[in-house]
N, C-alpha and C. Protein backbone atom coordinates (compact mmCIF):
# COMPACT_ATOMS: atom_id res chain seq x y z
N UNK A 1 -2.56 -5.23 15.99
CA UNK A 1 -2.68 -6.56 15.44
C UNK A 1 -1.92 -6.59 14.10
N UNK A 2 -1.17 -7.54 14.02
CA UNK A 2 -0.68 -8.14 12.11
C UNK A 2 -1.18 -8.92 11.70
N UNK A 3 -1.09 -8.59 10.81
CA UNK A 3 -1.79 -9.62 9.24
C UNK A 3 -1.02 -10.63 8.81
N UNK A 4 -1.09 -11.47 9.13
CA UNK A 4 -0.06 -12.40 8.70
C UNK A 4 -0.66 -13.62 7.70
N UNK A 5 -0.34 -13.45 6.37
CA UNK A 5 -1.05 -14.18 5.48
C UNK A 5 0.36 -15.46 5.36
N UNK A 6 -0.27 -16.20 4.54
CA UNK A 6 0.32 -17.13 3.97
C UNK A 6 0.12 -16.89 2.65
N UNK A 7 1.47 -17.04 2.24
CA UNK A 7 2.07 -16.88 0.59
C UNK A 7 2.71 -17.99 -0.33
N UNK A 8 1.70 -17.96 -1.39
CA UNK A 8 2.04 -19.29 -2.20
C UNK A 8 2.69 -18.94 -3.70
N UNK A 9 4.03 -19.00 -3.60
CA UNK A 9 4.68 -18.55 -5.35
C UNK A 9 5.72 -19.70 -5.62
N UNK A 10 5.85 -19.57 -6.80
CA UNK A 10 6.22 -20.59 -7.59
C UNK A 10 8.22 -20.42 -6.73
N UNK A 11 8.81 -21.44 -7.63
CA UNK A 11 10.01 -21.58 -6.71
C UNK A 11 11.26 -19.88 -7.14
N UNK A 12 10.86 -19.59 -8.42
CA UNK A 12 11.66 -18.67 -8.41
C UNK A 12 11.16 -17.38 -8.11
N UNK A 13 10.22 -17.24 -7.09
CA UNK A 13 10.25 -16.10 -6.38
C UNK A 13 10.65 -16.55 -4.60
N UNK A 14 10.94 -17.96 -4.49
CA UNK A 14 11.41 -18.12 -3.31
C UNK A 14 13.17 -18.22 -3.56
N UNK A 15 13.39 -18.25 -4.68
CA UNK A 15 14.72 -17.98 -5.31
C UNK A 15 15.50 -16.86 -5.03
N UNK A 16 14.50 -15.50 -5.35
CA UNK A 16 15.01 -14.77 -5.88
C UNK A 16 14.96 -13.88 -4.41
N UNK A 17 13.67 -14.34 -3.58
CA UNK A 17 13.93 -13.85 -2.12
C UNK A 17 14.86 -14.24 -1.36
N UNK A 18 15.14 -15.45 -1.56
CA UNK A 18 16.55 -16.04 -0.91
C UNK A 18 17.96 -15.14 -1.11
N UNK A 19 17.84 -14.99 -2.04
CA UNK A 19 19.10 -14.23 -2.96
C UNK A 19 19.36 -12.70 -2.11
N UNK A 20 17.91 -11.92 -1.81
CA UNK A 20 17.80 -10.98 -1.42
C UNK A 20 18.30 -11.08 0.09
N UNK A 21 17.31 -12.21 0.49
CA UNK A 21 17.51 -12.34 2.52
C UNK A 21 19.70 -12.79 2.29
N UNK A 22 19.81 -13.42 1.71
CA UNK A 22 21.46 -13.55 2.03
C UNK A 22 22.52 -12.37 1.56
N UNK A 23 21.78 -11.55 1.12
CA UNK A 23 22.48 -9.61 0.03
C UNK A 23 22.17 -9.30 1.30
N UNK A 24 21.36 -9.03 2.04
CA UNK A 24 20.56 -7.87 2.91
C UNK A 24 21.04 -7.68 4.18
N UNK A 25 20.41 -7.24 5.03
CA UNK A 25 20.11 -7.67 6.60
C UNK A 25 18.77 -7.40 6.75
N UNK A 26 17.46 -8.12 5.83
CA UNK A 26 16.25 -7.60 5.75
C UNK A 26 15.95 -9.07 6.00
N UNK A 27 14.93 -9.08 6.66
CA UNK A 27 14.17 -10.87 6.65
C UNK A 27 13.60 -10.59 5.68
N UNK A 28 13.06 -12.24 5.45
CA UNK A 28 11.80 -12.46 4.70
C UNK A 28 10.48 -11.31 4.23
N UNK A 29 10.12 -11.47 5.57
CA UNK A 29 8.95 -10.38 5.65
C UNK A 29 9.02 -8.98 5.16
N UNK A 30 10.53 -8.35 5.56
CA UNK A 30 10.75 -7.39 5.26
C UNK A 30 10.76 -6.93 3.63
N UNK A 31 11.13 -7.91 3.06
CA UNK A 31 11.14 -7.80 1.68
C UNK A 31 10.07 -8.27 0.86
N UNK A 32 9.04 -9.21 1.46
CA UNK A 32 7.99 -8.74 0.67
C UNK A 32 7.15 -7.60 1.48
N UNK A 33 7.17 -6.67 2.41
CA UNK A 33 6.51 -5.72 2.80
C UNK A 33 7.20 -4.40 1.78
N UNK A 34 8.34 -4.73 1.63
CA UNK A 34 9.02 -3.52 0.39
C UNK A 34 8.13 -3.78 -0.42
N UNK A 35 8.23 -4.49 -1.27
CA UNK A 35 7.82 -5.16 -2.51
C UNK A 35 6.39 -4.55 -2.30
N UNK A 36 5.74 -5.08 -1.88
CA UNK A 36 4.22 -4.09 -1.78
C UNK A 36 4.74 -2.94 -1.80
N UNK A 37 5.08 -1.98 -0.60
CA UNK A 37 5.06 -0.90 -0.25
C UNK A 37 5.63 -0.22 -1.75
N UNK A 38 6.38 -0.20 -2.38
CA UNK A 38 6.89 0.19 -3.19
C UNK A 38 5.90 -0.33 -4.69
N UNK A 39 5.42 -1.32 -4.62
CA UNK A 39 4.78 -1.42 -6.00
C UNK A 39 3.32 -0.63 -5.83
N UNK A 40 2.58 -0.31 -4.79
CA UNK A 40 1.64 0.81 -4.70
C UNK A 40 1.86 2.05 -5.27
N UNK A 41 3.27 2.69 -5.14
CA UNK A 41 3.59 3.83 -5.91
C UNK A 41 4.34 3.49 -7.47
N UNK A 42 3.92 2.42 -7.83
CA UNK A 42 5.06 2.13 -9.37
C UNK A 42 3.58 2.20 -9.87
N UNK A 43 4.09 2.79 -11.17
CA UNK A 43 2.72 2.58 -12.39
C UNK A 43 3.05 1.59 -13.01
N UNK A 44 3.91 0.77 -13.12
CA UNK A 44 3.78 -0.46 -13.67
C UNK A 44 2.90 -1.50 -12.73
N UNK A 45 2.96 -1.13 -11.81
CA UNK A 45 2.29 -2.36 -10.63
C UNK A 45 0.41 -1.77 -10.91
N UNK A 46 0.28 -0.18 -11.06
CA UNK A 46 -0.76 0.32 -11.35
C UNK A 46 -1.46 -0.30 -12.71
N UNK A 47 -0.39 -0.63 -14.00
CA UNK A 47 -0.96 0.02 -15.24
C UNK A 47 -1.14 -2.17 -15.12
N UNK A 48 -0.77 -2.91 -14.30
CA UNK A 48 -1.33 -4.46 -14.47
C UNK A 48 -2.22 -4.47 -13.51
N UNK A 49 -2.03 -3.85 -12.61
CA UNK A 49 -3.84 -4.38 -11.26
C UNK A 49 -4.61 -3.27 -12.97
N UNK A 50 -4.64 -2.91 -13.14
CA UNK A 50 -5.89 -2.23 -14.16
C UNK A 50 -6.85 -3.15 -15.07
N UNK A 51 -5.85 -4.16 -16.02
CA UNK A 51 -6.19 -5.25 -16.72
C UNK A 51 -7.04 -5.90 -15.86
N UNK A 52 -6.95 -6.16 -14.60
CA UNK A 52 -7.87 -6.83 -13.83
C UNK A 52 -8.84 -6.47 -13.46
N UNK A 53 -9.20 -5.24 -13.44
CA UNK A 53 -9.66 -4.39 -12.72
C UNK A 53 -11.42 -4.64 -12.69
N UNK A 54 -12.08 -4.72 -11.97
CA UNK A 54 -13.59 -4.76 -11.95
C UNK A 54 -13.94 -3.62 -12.66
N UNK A 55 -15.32 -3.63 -13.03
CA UNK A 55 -15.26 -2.50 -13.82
C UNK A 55 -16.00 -1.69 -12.83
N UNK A 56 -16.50 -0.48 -13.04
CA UNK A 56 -17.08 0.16 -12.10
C UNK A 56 -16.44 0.76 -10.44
N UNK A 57 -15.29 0.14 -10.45
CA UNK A 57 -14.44 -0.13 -8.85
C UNK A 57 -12.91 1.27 -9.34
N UNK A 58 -12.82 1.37 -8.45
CA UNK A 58 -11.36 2.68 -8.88
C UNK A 58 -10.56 1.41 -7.82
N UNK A 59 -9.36 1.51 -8.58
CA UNK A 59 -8.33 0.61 -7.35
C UNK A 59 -7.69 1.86 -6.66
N UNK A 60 -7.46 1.41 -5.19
CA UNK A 60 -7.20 2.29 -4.32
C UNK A 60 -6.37 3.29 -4.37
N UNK A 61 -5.60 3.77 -4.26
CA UNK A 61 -4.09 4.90 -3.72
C UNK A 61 -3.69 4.22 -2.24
N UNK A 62 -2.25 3.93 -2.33
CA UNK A 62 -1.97 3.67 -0.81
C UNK A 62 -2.21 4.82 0.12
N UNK A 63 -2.29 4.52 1.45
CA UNK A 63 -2.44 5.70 2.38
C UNK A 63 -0.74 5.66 3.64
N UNK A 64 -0.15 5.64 2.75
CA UNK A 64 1.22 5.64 3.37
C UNK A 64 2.17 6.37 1.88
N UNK A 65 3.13 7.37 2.71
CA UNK A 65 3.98 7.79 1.76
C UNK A 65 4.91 6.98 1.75
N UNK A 66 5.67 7.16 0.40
CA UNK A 66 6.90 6.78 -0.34
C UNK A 66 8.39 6.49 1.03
N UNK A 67 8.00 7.89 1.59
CA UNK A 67 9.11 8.37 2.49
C UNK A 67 8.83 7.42 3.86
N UNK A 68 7.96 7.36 4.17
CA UNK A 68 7.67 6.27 5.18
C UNK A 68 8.17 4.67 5.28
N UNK A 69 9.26 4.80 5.18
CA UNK A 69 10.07 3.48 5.52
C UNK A 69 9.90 2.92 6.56
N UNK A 70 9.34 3.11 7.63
CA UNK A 70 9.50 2.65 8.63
C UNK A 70 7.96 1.40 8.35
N UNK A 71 7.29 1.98 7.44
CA UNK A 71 5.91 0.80 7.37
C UNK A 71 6.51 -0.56 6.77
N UNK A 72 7.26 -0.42 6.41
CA UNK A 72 7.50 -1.67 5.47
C UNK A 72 8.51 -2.17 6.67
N UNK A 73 9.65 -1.81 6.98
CA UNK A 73 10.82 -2.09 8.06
C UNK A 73 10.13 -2.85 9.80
N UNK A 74 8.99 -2.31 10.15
CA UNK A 74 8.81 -2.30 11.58
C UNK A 74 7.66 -3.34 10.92
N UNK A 75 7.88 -4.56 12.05
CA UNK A 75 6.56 -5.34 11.73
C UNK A 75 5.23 -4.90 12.29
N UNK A 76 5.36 -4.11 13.55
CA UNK A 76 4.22 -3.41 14.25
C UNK A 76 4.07 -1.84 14.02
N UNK A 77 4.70 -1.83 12.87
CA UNK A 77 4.52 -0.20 12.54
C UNK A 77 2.56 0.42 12.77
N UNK A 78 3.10 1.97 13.30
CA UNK A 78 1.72 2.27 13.50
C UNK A 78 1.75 3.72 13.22
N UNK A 79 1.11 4.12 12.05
CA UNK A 79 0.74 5.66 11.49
C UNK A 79 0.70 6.69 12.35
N UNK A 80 1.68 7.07 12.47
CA UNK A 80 1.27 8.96 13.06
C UNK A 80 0.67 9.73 12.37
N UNK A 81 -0.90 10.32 12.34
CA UNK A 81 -1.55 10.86 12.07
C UNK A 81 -0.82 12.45 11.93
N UNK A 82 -0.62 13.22 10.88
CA UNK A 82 -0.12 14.42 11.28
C UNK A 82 -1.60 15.35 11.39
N UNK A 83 -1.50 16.27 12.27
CA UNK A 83 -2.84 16.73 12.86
C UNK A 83 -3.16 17.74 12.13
N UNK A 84 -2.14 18.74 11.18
CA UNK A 84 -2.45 19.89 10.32
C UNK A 84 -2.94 19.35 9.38
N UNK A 85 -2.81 18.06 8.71
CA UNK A 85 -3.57 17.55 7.65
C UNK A 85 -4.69 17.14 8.10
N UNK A 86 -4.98 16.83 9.13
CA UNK A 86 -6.29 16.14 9.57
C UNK A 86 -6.94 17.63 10.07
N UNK A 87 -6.29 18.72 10.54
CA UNK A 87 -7.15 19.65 10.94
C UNK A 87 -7.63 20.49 9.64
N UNK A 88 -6.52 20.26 8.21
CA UNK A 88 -7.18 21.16 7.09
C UNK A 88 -8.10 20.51 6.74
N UNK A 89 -8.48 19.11 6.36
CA UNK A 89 -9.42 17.88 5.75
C UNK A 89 -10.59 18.58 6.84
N UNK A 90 -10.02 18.46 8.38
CA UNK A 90 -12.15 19.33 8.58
C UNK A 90 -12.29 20.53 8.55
N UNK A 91 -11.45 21.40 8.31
CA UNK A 91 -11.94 22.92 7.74
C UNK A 91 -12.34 23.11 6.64
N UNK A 92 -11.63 22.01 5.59
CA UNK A 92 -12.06 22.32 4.05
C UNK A 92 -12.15 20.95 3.25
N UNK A 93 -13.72 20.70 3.75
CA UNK A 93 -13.73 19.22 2.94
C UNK A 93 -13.58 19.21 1.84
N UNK A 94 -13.66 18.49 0.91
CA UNK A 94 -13.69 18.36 -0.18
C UNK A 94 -15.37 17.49 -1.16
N UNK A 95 -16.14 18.36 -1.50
CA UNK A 95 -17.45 17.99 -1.80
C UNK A 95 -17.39 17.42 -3.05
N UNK A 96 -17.94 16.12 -3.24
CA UNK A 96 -18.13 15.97 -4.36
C UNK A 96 -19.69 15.99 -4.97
N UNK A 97 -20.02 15.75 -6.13
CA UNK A 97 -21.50 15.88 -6.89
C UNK A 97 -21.94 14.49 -6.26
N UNK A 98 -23.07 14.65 -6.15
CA UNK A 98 -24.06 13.25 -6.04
C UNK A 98 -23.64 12.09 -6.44
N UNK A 99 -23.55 11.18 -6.24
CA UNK A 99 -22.93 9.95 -7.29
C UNK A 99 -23.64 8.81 -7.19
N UNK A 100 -25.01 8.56 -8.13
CA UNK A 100 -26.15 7.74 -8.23
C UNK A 100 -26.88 7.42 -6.84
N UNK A 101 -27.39 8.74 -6.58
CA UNK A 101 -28.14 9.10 -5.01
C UNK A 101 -27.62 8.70 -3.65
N UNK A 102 -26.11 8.63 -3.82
CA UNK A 102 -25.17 8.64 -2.94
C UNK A 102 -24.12 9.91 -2.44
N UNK A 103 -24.64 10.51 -1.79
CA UNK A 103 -23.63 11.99 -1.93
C UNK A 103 -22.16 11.86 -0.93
N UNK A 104 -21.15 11.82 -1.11
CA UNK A 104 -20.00 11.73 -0.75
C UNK A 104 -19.47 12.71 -0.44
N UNK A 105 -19.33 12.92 0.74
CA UNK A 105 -18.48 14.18 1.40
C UNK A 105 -17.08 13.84 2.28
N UNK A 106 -16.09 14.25 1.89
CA UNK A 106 -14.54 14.08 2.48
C UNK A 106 -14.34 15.01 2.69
């Protein structure tokens, strides 16, 4: 299944995507799926979701690498699980301390 939201920005970010879709051979979509994909790993995109930030809440880490182009490129992209990482994660969880009578185990 895709997510297909509707996006509301002022005219010069439909400007400046225009500019991009007629440079490129990337649609629309494709370039704001960069645009995410890539501002998850920028600390500038990090160090402003912070200002917002709820307090008490950690904002996430993406769960897609840098190198993974194909998430942002393929509209039906779908994660290949690599199985040595998923087979070390259940040999050697990672325990953490109690956390207000909630114990968390990964």
């Amino acid at each position: 299944m895709v997510y297909r939201p509707t996006v509301r920005y002022s005219e010069d970010f439909r400007e400046y995507i225009d500019q991009i879709f007629k440079s490129t051979h990337l649609d629309r979509n494709q370039i704001l799926r960069l645009a995410l994909f890539v501002a998850a790993h920028s600390n500038e995109y990090k160090t402003i979701l912070s200002k917002y930030k709820k307090p008490d809440v950690l904002i996430p880490s993406p769960i897609w690498r840098i190198d993974e182009e194909s998430m942002w490129r393929d509209n039906n992209y779908i994660r290949q699980v690599d199985s040595s990482v998923e087979n070390e994660i259940k040999e050697n969880p990672i325990r953490l301390k109690d956390q207000g009578g909630i114990k968390l185990v990964f």
